[in-house]
N, C-alpha and C. Protein backbone atom coordinates (compact mmCIF):
# COMPACT_ATOMS: atom_id res chain seq x y z
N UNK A 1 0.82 -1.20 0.00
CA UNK A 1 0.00 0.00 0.00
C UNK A 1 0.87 1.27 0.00
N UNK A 2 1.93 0.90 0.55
CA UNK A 2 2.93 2.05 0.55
C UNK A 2 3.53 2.55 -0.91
N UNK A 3 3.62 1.21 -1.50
CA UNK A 3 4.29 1.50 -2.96
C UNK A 3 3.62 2.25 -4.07
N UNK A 4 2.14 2.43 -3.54
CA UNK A 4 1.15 3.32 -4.38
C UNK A 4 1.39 4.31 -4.20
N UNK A 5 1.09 5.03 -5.39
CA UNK A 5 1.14 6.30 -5.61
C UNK A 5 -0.27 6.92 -5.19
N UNK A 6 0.11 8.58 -4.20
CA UNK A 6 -1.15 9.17 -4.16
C UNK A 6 -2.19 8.94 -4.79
N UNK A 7 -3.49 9.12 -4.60
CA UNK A 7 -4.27 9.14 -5.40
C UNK A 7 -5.12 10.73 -5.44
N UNK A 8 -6.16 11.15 -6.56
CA UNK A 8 -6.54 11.82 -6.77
C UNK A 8 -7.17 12.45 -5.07
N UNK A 9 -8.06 11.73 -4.54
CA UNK A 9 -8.56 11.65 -3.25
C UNK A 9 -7.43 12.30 -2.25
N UNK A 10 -6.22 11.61 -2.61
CA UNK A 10 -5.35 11.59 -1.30
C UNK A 10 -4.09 12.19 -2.02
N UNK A 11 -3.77 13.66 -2.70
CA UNK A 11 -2.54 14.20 -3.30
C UNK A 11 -1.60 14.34 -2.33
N UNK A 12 -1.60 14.66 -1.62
CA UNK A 12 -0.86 15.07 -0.50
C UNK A 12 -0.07 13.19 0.09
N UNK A 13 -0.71 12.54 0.14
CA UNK A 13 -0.09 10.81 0.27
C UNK A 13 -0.31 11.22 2.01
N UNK A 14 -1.76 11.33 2.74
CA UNK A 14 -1.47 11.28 4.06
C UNK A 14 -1.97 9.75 4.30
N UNK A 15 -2.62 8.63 3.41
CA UNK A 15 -2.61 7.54 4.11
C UNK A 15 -1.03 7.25 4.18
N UNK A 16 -0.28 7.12 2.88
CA UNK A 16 1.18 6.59 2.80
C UNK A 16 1.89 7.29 4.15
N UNK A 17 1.73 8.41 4.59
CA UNK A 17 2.17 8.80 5.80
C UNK A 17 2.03 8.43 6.94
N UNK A 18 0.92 7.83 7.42
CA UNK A 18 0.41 7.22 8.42
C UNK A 18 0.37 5.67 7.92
N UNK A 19 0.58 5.06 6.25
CA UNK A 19 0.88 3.69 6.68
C UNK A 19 2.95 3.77 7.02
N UNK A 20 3.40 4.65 6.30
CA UNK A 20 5.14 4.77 6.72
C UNK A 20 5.49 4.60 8.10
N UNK A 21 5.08 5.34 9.46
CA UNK A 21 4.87 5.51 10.65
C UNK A 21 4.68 4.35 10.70
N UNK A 22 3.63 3.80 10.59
CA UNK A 22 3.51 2.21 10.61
C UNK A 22 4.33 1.25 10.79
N UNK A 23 4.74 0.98 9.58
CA UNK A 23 5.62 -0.05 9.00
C UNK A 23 6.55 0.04 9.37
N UNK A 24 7.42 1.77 9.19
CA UNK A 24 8.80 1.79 9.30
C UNK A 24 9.20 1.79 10.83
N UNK A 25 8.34 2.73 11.75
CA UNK A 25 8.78 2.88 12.82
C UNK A 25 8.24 1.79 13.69
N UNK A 26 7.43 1.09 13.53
CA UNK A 26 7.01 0.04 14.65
C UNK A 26 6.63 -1.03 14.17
N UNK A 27 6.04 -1.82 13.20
CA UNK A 27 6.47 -3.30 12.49
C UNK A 27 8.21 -3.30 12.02
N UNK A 28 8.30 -2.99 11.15
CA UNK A 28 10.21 -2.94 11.09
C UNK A 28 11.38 -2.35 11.96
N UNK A 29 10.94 -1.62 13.25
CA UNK A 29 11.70 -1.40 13.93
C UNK A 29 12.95 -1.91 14.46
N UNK A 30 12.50 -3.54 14.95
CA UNK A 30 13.61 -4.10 15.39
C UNK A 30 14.46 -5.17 14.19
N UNK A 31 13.77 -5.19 12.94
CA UNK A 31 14.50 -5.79 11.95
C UNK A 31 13.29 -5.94 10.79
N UNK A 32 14.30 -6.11 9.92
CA UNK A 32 13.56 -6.45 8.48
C UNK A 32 13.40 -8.04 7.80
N UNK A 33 14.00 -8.59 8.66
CA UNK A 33 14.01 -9.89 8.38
C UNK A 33 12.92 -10.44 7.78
N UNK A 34 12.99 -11.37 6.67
CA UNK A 34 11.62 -12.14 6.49
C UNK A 34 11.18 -11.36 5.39
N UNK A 35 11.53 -10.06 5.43
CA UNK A 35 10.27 -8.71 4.94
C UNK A 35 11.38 -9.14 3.15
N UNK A 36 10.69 -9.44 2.17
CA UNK A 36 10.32 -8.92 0.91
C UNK A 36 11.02 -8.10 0.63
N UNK A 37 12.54 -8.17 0.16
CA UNK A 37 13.71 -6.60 -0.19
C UNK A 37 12.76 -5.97 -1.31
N UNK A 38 12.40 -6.64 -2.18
CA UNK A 38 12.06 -5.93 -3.44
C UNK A 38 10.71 -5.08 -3.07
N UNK A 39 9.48 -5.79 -2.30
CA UNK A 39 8.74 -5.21 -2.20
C UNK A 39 9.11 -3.62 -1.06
N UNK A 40 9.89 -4.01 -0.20
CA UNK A 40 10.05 -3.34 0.85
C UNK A 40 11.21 -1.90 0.10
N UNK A 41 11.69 -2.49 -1.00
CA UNK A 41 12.14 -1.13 -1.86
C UNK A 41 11.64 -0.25 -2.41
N UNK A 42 10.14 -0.97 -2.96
CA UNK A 42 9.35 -0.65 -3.90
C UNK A 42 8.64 0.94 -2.72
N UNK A 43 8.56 0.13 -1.51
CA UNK A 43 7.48 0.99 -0.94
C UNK A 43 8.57 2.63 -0.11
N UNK A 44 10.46 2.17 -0.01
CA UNK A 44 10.90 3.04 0.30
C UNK A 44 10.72 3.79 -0.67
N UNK A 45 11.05 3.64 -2.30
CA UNK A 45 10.86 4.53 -3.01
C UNK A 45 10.13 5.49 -3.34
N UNK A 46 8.44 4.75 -3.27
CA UNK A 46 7.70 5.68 -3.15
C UNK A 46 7.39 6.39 -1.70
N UNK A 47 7.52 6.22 -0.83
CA UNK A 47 7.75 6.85 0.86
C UNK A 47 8.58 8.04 0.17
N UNK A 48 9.49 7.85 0.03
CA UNK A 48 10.63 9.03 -0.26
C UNK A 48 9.99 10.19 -0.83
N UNK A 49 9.20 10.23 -2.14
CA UNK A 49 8.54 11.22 -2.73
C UNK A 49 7.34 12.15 -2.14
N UNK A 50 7.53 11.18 -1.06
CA UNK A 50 6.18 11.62 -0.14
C UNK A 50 6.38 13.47 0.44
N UNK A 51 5.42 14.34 0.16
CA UNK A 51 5.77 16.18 0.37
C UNK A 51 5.79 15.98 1.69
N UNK A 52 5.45 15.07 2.71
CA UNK A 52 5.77 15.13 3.68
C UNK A 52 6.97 14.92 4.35
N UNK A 53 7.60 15.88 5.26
CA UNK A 53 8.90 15.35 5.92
C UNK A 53 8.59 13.78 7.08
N UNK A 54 7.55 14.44 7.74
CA UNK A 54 7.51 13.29 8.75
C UNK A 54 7.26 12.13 7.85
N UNK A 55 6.39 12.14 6.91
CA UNK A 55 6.27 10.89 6.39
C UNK A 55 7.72 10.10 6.07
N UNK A 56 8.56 10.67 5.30
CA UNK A 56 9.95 10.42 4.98
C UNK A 56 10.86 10.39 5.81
N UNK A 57 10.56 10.80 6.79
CA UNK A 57 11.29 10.71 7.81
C UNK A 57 11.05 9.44 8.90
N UNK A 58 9.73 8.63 8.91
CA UNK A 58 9.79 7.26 9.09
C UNK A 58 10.97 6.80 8.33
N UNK A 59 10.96 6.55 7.15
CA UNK A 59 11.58 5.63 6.06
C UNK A 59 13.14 5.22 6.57
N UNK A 60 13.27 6.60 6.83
CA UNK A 60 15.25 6.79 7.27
C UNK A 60 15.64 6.00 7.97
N UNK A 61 14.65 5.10 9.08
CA UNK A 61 15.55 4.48 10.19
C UNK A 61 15.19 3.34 9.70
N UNK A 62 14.96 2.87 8.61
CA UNK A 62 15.51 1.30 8.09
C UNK A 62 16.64 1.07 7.20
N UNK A 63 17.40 2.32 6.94
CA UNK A 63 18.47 1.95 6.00
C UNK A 63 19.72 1.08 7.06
N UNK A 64 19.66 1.79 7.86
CA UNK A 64 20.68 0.48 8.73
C UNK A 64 20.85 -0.58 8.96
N UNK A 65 19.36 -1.13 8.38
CA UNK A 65 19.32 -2.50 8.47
C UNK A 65 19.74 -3.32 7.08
N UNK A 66 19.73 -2.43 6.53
CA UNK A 66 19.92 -3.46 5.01
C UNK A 66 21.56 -3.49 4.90
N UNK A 67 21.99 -4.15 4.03
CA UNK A 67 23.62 -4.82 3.39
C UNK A 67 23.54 -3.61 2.49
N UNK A 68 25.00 -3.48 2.12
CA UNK A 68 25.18 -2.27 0.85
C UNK A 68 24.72 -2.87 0.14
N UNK A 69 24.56 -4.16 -0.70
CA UNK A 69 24.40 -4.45 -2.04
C UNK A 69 23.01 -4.11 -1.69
N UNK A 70 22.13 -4.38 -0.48
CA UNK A 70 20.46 -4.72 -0.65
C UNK A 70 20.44 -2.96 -1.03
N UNK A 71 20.84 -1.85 -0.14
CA UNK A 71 21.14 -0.28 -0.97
C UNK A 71 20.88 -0.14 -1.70
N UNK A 72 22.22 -0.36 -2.63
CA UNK A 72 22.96 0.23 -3.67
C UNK A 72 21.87 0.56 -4.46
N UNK A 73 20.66 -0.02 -4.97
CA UNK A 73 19.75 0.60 -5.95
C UNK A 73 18.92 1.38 -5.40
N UNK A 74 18.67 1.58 -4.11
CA UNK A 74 18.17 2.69 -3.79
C UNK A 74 18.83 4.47 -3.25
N UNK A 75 19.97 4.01 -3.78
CA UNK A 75 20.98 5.06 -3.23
C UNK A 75 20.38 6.39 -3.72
N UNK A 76 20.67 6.46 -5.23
CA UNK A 76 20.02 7.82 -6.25
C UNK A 76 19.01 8.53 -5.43
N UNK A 77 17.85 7.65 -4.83
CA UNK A 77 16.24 8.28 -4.73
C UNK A 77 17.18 8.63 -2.94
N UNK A 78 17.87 7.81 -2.21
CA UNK A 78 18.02 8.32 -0.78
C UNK A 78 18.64 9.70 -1.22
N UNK A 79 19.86 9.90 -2.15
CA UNK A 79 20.23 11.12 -2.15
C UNK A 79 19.48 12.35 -3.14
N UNK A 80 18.72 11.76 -3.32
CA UNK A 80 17.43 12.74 -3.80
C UNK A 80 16.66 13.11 -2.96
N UNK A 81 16.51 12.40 -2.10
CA UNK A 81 15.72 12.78 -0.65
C UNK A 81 16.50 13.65 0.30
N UNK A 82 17.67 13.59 0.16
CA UNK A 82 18.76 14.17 1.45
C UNK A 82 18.87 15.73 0.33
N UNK A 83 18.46 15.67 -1.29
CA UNK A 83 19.19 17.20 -1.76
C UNK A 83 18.16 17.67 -1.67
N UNK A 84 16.73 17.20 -1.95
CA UNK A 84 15.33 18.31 -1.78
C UNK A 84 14.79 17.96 -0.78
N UNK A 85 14.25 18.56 -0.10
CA UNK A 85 13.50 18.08 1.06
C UNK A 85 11.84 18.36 0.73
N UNK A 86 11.14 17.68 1.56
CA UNK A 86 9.97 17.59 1.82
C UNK A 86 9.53 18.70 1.80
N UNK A 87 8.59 19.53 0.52
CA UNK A 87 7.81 20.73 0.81
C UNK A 87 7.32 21.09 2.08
N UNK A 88 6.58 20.30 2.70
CA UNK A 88 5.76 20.26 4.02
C UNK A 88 6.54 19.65 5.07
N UNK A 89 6.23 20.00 6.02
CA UNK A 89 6.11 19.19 7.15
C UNK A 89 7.63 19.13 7.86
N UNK A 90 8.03 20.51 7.71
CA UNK A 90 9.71 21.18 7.29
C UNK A 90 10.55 20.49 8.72
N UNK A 91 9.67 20.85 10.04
CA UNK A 91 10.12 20.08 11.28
C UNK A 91 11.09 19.36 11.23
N UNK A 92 10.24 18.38 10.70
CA UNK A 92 10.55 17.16 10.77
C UNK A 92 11.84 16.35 9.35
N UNK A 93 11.17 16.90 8.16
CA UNK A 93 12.11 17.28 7.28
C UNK A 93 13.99 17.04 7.03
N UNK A 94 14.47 17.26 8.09
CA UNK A 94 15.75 16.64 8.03
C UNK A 94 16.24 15.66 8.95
N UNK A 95 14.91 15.09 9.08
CA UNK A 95 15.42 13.04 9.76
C UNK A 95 16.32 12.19 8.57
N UNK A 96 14.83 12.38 7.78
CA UNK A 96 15.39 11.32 6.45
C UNK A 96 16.55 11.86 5.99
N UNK A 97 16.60 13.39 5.69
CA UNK A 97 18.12 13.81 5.39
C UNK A 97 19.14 13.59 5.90
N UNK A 98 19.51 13.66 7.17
CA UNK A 98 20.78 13.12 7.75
C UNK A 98 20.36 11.74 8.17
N UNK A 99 19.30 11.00 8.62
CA UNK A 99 19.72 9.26 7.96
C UNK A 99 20.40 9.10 6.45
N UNK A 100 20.00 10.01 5.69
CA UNK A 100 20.37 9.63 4.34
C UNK A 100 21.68 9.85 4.38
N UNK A 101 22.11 10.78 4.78
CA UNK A 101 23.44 11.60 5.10
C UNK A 101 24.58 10.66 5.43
N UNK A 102 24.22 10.21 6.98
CA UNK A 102 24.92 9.36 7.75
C UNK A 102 25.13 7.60 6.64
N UNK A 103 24.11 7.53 5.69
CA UNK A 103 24.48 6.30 5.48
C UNK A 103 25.44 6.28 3.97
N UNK A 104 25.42 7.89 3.31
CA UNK A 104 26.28 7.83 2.16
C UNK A 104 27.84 7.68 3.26
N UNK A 105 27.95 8.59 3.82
CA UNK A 105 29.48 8.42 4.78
C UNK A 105 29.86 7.33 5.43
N UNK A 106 28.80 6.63 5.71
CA UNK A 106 29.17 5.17 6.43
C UNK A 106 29.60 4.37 5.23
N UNK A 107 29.17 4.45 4.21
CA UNK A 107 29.73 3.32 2.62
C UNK A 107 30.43 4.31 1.95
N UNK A 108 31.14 5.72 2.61
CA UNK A 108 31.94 6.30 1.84
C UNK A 108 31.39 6.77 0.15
N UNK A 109 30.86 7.22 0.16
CA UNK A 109 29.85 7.69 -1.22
C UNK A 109 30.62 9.08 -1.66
N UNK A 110 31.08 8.99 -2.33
CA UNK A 110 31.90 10.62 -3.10
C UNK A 110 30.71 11.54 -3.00
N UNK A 111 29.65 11.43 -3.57
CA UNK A 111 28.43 12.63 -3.79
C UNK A 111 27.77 12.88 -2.23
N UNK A 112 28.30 12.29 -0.90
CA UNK A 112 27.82 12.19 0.46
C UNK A 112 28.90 13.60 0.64
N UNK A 113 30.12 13.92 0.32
CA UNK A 113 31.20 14.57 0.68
C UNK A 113 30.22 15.96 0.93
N UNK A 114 30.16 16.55 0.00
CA UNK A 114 29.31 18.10 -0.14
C UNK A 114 28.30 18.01 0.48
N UNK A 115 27.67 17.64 0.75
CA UNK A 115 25.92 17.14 1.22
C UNK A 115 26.80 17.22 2.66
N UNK A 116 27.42 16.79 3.29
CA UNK A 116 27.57 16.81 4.66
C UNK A 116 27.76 18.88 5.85
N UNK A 117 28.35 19.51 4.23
CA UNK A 117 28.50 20.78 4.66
C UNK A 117 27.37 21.56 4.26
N UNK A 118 26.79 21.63 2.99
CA UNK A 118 25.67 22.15 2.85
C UNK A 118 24.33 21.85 3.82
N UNK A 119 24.21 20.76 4.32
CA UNK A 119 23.28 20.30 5.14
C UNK A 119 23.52 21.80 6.10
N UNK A 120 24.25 21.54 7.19
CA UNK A 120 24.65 22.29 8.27
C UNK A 120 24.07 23.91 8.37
N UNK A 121 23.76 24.62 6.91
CA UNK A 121 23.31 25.75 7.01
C UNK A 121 22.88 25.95 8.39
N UNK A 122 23.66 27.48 8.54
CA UNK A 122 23.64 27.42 9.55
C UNK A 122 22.16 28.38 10.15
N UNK A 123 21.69 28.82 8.96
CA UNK A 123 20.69 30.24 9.67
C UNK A 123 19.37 29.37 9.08
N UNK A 124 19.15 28.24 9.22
CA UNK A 124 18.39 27.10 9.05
C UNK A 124 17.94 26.87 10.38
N UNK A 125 16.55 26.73 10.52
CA UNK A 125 16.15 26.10 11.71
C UNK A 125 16.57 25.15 12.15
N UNK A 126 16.45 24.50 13.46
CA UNK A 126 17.04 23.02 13.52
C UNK A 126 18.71 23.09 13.75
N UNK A 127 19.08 23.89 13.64
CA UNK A 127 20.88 24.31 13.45
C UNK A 127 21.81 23.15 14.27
N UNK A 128 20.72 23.13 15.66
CA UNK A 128 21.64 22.65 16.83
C UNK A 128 21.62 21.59 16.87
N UNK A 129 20.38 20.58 16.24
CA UNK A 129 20.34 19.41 16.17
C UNK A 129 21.45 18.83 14.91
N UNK A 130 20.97 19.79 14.10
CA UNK A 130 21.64 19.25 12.37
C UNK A 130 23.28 19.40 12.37
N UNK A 131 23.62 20.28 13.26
CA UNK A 131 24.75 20.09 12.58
C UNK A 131 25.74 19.42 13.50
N UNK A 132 26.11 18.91 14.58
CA UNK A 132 26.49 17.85 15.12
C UNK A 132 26.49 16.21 14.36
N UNK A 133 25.44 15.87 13.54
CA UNK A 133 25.09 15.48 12.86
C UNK A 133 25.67 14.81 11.44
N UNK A 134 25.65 16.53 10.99
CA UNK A 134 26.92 16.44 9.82
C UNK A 134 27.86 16.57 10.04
N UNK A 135 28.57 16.63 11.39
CA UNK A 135 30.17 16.81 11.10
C UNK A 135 30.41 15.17 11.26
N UNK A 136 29.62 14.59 12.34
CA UNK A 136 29.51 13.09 12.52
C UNK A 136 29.58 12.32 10.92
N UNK A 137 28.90 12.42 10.06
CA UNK A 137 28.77 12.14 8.95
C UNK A 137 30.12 12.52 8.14
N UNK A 138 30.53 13.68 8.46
CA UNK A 138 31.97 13.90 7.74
C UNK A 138 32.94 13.55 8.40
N UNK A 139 33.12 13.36 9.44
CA UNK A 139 34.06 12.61 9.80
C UNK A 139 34.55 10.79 9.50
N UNK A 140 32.95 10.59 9.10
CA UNK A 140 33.52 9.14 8.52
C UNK A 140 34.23 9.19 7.22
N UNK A 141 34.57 10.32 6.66
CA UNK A 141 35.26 10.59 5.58
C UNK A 141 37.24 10.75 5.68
N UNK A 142 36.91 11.15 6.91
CA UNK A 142 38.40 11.35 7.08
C UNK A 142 39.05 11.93 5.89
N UNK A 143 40.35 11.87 5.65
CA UNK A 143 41.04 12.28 4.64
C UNK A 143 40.52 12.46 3.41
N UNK A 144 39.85 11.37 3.31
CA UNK A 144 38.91 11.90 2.05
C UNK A 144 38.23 12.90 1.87
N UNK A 145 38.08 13.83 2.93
CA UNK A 145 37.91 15.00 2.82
C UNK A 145 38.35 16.09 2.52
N UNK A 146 39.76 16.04 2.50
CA UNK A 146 41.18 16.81 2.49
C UNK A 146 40.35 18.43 1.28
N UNK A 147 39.80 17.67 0.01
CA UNK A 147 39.65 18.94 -0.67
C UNK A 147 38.54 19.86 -0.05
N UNK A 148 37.35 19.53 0.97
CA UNK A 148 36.82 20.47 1.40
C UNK A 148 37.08 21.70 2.70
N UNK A 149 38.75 21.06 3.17
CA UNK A 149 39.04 21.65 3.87
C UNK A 149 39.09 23.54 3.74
N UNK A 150 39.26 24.10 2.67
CA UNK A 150 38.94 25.63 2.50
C UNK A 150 37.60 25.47 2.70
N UNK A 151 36.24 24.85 2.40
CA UNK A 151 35.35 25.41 3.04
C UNK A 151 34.52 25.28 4.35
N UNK A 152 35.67 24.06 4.81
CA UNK A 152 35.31 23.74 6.35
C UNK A 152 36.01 25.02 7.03
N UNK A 153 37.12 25.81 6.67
CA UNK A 153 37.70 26.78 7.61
C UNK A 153 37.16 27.71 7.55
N UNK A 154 36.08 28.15 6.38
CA UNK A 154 35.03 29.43 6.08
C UNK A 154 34.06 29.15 7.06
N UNK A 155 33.71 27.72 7.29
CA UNK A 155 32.29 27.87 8.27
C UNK A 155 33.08 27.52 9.68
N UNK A 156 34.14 27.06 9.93
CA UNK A 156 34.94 27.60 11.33
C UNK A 156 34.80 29.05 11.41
N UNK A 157 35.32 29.80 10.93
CA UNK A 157 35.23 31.11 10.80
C UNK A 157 33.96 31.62 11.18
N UNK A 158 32.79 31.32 10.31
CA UNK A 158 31.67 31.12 10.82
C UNK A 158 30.60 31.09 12.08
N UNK A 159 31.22 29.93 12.37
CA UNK A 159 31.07 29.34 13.71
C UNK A 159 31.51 30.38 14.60
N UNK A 160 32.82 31.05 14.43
CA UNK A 160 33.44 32.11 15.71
C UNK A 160 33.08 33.22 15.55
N UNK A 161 32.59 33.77 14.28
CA UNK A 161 32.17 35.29 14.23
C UNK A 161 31.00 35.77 14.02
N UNK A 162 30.26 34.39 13.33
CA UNK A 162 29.04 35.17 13.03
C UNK A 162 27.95 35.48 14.08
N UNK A 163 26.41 35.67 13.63
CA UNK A 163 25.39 36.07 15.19
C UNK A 163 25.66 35.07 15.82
N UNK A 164 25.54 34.03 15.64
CA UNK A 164 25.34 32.50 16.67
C UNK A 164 26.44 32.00 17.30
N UNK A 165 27.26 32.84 17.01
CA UNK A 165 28.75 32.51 17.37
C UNK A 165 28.62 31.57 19.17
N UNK A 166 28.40 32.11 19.80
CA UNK A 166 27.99 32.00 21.19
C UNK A 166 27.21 29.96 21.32
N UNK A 167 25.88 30.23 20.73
CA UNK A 167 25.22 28.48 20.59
C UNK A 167 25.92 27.58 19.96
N UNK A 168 27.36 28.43 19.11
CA UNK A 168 27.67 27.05 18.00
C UNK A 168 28.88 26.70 18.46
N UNK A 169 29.37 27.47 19.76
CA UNK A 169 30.68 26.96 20.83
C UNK A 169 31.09 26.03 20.55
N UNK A 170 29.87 24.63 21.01
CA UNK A 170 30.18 23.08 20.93
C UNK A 170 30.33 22.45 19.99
N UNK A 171 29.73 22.90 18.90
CA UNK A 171 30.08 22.74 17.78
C UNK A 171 31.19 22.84 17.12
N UNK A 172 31.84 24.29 17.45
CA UNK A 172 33.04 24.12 16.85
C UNK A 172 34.19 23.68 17.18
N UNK A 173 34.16 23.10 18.40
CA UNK A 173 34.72 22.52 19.07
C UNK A 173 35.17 21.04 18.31
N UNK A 174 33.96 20.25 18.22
CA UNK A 174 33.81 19.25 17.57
C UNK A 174 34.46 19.21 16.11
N UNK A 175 33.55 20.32 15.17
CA UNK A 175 34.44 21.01 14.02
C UNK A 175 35.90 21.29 13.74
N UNK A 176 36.23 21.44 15.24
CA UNK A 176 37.71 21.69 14.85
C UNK A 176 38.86 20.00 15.25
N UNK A 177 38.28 19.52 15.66
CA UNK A 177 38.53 18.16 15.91
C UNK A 177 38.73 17.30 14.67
N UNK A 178 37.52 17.48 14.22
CA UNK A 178 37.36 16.39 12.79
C UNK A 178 38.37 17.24 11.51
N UNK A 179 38.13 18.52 11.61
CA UNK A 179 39.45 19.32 10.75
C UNK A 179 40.47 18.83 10.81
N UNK A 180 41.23 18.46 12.31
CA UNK A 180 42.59 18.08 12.60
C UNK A 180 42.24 16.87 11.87
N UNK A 181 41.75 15.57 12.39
CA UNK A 181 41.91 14.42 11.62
C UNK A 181 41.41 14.01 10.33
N UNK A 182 40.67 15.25 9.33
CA UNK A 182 40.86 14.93 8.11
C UNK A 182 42.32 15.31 7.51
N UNK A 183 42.80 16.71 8.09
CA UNK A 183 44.46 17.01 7.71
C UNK A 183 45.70 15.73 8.04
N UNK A 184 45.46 15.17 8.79
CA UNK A 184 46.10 14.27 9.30
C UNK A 184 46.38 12.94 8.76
N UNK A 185 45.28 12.83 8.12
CA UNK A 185 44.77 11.70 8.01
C UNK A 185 45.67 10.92 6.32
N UNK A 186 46.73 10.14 6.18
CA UNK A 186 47.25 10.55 4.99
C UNK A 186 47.15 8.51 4.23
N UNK A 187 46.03 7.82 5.13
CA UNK A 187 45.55 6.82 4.73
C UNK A 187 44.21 7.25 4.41
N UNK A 188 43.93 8.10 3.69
CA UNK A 188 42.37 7.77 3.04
C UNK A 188 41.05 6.80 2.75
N UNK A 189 40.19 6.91 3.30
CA UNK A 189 39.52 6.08 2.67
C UNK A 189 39.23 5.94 0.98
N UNK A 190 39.13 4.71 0.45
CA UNK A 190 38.88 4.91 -1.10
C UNK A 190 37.08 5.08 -1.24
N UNK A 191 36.61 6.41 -1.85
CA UNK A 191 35.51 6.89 -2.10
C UNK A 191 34.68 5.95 -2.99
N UNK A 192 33.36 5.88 -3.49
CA UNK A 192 32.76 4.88 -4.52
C UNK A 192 31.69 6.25 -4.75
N UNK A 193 31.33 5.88 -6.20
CA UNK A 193 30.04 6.68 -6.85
C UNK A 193 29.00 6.36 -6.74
N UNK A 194 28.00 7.12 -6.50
CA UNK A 194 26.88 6.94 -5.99
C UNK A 194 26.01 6.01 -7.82
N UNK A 195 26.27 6.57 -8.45
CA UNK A 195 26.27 5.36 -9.83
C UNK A 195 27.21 4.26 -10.33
């Protein structure tokens, strides 16, 4: 039911929202086992398109459970989900994004690299949650990060001068941590394409 597309009745997809909640957060919670990869792809895919954040934001906490290969074909639509977000339902809105986030950096995904700093905007609601978040996510990059280091030192900079300077303390704290050990770092991880 999930894998359907809105219907005329229902544009907005609020059954698919309330069956996502469902499925994702409390039948599949503690595993996917048993569960149908193909069907159970069929229905992340369409979940994902869903204008709702909360709705999409169920979806996010089953990627941990799958193998990269069971992924890999749903990668494109996760990082389509992590670059536009959910018209509606903005709250909530960057769950699925940094699940999506956290799982290109955990399999090392080249197109995860940028997505980890752009996320972070900082005059974005949510600031304090999100961006702890993404540095977590960039740090599984380590060295492989080495070329975004000029624009990690613009949003250090950032971090110390701008209005928020003061709330984003801990942050940059953290920020300046993961800086040292991407400079450092002169075993790289080897990156893979998201195609």
């Amino acid at each position: 039911m999930i894998a359907k597309s809105p219907t005329a009745a229902d544009p907005r997809g609020m059954e698919q929202r309330f069956l996502s909640a469902l499925v994702f957060q409390q039948m599949l919670k503690k595993s996917i086992e048993g569960v149908d990869r193909d069907l159970l792809g069929k229905a992340i895919l369409a979940g994902l398109k869903n204008q709702d954040g909360r709705a999409r934001g169920a979806i996010g906490s089953v990627y941990v459970k799958f193998s990269y290969e069971e992924i890999k074909p749903l990668l494109p639509a996760i990082y389509e989900a992590i670059v536009t977000p959910a018209p509606s339902g903005i709250m909530f809105a960057d769950g699925v994004r940094l699940s999506g986030l956290d799982l290109l950096a955990k399999n090392h995904i080249k197109e995860g690299l940028p997505l980890c700093l752009s996320l972070m905007d900082l005059d974005r609601w949510g600031a304090g949650r999100r961006i702890p978040q993404c540095i977590d996510s960039l740090a599984r990059y380590g060295g492989a990060a080495k070329p975004l280091l000029p624009q990690l030192r613009q949003i250090e900079k950032d971090f110390m001068t701008g209005p928020r300077a003061k709330t984003l303390q801990p942050h940059l704290t953290k920020l300046q941590a993961v800086m040292k050990d991407i400079e450092t770092d002169n075993a790289p991880v080897g990156l893979l394409n998201l195609k």
